[in-house]
Protein backbone atom coordinates (compact mmCIF):
# COMPACT_ATOMS: atom_id res chain seq x y z
CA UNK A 1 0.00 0.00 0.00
CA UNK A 2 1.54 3.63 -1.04
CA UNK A 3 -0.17 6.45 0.24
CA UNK A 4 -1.17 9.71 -1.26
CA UNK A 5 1.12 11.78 0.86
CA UNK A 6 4.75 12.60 1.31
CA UNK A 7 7.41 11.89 3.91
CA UNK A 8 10.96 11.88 4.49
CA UNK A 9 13.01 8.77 3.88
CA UNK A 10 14.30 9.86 7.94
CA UNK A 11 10.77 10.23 8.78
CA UNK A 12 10.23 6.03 8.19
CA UNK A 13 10.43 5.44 12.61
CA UNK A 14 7.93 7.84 13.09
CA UNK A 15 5.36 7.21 10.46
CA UNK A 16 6.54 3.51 11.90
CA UNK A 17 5.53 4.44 15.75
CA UNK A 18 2.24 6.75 14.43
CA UNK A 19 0.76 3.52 12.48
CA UNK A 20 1.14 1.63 16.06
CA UNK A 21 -0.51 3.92 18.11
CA UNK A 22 -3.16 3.72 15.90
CA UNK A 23 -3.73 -0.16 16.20
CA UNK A 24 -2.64 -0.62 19.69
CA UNK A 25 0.72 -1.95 20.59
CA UNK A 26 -1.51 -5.62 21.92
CA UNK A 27 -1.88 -6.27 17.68
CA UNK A 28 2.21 -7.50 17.99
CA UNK A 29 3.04 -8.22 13.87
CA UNK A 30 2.70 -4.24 13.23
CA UNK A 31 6.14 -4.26 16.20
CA UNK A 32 7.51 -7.43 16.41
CA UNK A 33 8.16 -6.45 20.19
CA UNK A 34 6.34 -8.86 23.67
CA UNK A 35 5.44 -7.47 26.97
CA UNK A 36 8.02 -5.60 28.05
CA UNK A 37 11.73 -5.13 26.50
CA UNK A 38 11.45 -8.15 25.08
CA UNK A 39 11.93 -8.34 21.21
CA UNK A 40 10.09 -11.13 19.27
CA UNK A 41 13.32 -12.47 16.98
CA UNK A 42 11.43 -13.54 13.63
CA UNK A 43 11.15 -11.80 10.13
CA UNK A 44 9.10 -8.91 10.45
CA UNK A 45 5.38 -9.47 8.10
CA UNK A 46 4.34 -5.61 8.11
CA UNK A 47 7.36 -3.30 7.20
CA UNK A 48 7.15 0.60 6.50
CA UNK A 49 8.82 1.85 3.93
CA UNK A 50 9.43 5.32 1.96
CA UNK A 51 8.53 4.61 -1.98
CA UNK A 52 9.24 8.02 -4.36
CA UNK A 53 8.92 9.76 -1.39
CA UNK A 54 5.23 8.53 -0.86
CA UNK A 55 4.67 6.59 3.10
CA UNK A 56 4.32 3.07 2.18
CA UNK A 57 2.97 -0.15 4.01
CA UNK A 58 3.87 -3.99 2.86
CA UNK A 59 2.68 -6.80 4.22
CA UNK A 60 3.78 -10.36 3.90
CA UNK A 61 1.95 -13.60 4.50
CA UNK A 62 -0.09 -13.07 8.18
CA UNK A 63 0.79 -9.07 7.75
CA UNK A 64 -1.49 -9.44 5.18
CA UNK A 65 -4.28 -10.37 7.08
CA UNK A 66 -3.47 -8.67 10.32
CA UNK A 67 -3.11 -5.03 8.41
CA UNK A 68 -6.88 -4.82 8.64
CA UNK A 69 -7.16 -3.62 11.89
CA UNK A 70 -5.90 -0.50 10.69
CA UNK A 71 -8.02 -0.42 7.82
CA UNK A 72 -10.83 -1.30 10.07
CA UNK A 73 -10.07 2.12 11.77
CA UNK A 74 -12.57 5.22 11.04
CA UNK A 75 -10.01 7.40 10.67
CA UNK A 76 -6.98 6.21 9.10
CA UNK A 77 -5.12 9.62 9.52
CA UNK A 78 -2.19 10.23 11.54
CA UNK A 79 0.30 12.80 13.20
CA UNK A 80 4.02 12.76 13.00
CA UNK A 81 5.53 15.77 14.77
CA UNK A 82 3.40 18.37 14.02
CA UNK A 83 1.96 17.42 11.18
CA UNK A 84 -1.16 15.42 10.03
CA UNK A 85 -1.22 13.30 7.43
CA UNK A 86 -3.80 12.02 5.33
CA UNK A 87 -3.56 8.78 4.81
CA UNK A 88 -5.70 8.14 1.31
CA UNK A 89 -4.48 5.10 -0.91
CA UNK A 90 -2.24 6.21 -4.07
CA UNK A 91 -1.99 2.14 -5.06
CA UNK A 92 -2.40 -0.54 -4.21
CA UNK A 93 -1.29 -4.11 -5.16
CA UNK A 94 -1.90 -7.45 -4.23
CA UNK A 95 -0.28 -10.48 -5.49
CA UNK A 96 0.15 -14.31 -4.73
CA UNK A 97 3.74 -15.93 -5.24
CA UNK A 98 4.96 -19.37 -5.30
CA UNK A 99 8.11 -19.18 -4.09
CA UNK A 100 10.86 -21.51 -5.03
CA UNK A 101 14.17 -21.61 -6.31
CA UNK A 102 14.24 -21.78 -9.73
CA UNK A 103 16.83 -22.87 -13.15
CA UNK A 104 17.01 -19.32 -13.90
CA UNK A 105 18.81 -16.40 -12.71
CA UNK A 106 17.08 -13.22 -11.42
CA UNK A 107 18.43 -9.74 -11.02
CA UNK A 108 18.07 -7.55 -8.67
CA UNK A 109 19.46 -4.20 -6.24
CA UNK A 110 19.42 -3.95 -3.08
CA UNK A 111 19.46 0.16 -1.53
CA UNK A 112 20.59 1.02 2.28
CA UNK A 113 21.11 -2.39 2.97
CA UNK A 114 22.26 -2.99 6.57
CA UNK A 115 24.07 -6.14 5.62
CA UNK A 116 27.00 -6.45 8.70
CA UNK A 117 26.76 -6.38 12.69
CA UNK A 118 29.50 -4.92 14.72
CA UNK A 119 31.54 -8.85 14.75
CA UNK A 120 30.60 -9.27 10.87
CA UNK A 121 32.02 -5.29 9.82
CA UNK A 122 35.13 -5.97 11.58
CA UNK A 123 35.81 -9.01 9.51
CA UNK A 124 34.67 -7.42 6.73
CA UNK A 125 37.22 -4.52 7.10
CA UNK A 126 40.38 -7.14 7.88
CA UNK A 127 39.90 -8.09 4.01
CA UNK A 128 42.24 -6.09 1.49
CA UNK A 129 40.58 -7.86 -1.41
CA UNK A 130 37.26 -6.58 -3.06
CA UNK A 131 36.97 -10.10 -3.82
CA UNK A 132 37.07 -11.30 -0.05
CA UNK A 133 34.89 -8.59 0.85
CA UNK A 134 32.69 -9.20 -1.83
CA UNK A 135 32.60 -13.09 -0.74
CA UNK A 136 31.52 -12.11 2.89
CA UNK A 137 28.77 -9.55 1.41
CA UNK A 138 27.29 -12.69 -0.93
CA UNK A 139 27.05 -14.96 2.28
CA UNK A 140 25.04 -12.54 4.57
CA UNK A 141 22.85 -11.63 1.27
CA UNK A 142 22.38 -15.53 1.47
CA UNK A 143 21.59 -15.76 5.08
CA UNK A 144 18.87 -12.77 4.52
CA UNK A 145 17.24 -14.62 1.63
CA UNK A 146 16.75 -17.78 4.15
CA UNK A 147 16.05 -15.74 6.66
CA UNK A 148 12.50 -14.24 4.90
CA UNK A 149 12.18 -17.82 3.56
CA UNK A 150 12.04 -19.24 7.50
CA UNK A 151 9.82 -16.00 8.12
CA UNK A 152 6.84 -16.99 5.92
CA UNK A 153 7.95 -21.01 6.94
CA UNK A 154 9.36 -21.88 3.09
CA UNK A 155 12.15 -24.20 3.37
CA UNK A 156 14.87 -23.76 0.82
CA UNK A 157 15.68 -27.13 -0.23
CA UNK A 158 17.78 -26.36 -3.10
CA UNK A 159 21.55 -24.41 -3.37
CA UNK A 160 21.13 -20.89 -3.64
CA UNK A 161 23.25 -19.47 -6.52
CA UNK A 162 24.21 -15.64 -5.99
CA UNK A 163 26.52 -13.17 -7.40
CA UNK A 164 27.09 -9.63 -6.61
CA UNK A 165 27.27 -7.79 -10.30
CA UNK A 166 27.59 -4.04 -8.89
CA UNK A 167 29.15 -2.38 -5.28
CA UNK A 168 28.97 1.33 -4.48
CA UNK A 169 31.16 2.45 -1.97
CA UNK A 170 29.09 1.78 1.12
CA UNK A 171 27.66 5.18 2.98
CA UNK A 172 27.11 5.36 6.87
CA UNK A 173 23.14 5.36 7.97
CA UNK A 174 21.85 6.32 11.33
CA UNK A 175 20.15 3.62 12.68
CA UNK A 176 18.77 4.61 16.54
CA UNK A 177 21.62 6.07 18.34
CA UNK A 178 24.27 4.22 15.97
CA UNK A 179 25.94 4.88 12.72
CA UNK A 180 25.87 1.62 10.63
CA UNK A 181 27.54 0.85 7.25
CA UNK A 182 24.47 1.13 4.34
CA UNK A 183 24.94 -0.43 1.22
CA UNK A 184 23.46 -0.55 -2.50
CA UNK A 185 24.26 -3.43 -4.50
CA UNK A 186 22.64 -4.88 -7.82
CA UNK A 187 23.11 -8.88 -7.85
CA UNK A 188 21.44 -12.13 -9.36
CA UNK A 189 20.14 -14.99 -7.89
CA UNK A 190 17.93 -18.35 -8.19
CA UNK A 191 15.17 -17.35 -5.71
CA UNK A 192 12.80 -15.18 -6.94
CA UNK A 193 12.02 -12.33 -4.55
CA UNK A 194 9.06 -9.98 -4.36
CA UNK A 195 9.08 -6.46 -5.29
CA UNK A 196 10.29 -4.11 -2.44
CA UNK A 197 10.87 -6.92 0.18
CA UNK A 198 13.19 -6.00 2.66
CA UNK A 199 16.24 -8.20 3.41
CA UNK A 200 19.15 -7.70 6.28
CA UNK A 201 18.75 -5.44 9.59
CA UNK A 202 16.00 -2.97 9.89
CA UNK A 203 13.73 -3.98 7.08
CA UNK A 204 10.31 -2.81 9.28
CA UNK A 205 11.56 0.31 9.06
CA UNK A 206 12.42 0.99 5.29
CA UNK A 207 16.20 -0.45 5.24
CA UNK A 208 17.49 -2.86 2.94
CA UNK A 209 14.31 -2.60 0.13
CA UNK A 210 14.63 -5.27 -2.98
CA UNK A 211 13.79 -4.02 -6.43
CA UNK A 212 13.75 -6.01 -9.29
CA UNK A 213 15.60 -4.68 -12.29
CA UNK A 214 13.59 -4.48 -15.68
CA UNK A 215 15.08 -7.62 -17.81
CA UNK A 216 13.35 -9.82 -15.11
CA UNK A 217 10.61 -12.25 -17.05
């Protein structure tokens, strides 16, 4: 769902926190967080994203059903900062996937991708060669792919092929009170991925978004 209104790629947490409030932090999948401090470790099924500037909800497997209690709402508006916005549909799409690994190669890029942890970046940085680097970058992309794959309980039971085509030099991102390596990366793979899924760290709140690129069939 993209929204006919306009926000701030930094403004993501907040339209994020104003979309709880509205449901009630008891509905869990819009949060991913239990009673308390404690954080509910699984692939998040509602993530908030910023698409051409435009707010934007997507929902994945039970997300997809459990969105509706904001929908169900009389008054779908909400505040962030000062501001209200109003929260009218721009478009909306629904689709159905099978999801499997397929024969076939599909390509893709990856934007503000939060690929490495503290342990992981430090590794990362030990490696003179683009190609080492490059090696550990194709691995993690790997573990994010069966990571969403164990989120919406699809067991990859075939290798999954991937190559990174094209690095940019990665940026830093502010991510809570921390400054985290971001990258953007096009690459190919067997698994077929939806439109703007998210993959790595911080995908409920607009980082790491998956577009395919046009010579997909």
């Amino acid at each position: 769902m993209v929204f006919d209104t306009e926000i701030k790629p930094y403004e993501i947490p907040a339209f994020r926190g104003a979309i709880i409030s509205k449901v009630g932090k008891e509905n869990i999948l819009f949060h991913n967080h239990l009673n308390g401090n404690a954080f509910l470790y699984r692939y998040p099924l509602i993530q908030y994203k910023n698409i051409s500037n435009r707010p934007a909800i997507m929902c994945v497997d039970y997300g997809v059903d459990e969105i509706h209690k904001y929908f169900e709402k009389k008054d779908w508006d909400i505040q962030i900062g000062d501001r209200w916005l109003d929260m009218r549909i721009y478009k909306l799409f629904m689709n159905q996937f099978i999801m499997q690994v397929w024969d076939k190669m599909f390509q893709y890029k990856i934007n503000n991708w939060i690929a490495l942890n503290q342990e992981n970046y430090l590794r990362y940085q030990e490696k003179e060669a683009l190609s080492d680097r490059i090696q550990i970058l194709e691995n993690t992309l790997k573990a994010n792919i069966i990571s969403f794959a164990k989120g919406i309980d699809w067991h990859i039971d075939k290798p999954i092929e991937l190559k990174i085509k094209q690095i940019k030099e990665p940026k830093p991102i502010k991510f809570k009170t921390k400054k985290m390596m971001g990258f953007d990366v096009e690459f190919s793979t067997n698994v077929f991925l939806p439109n703007y899924i998210g993959l790595g760290k911080a995908v409920s709140k607009g980082f790491g978004i998956v577009r395919q690129l046009k010579n997909n069939h």
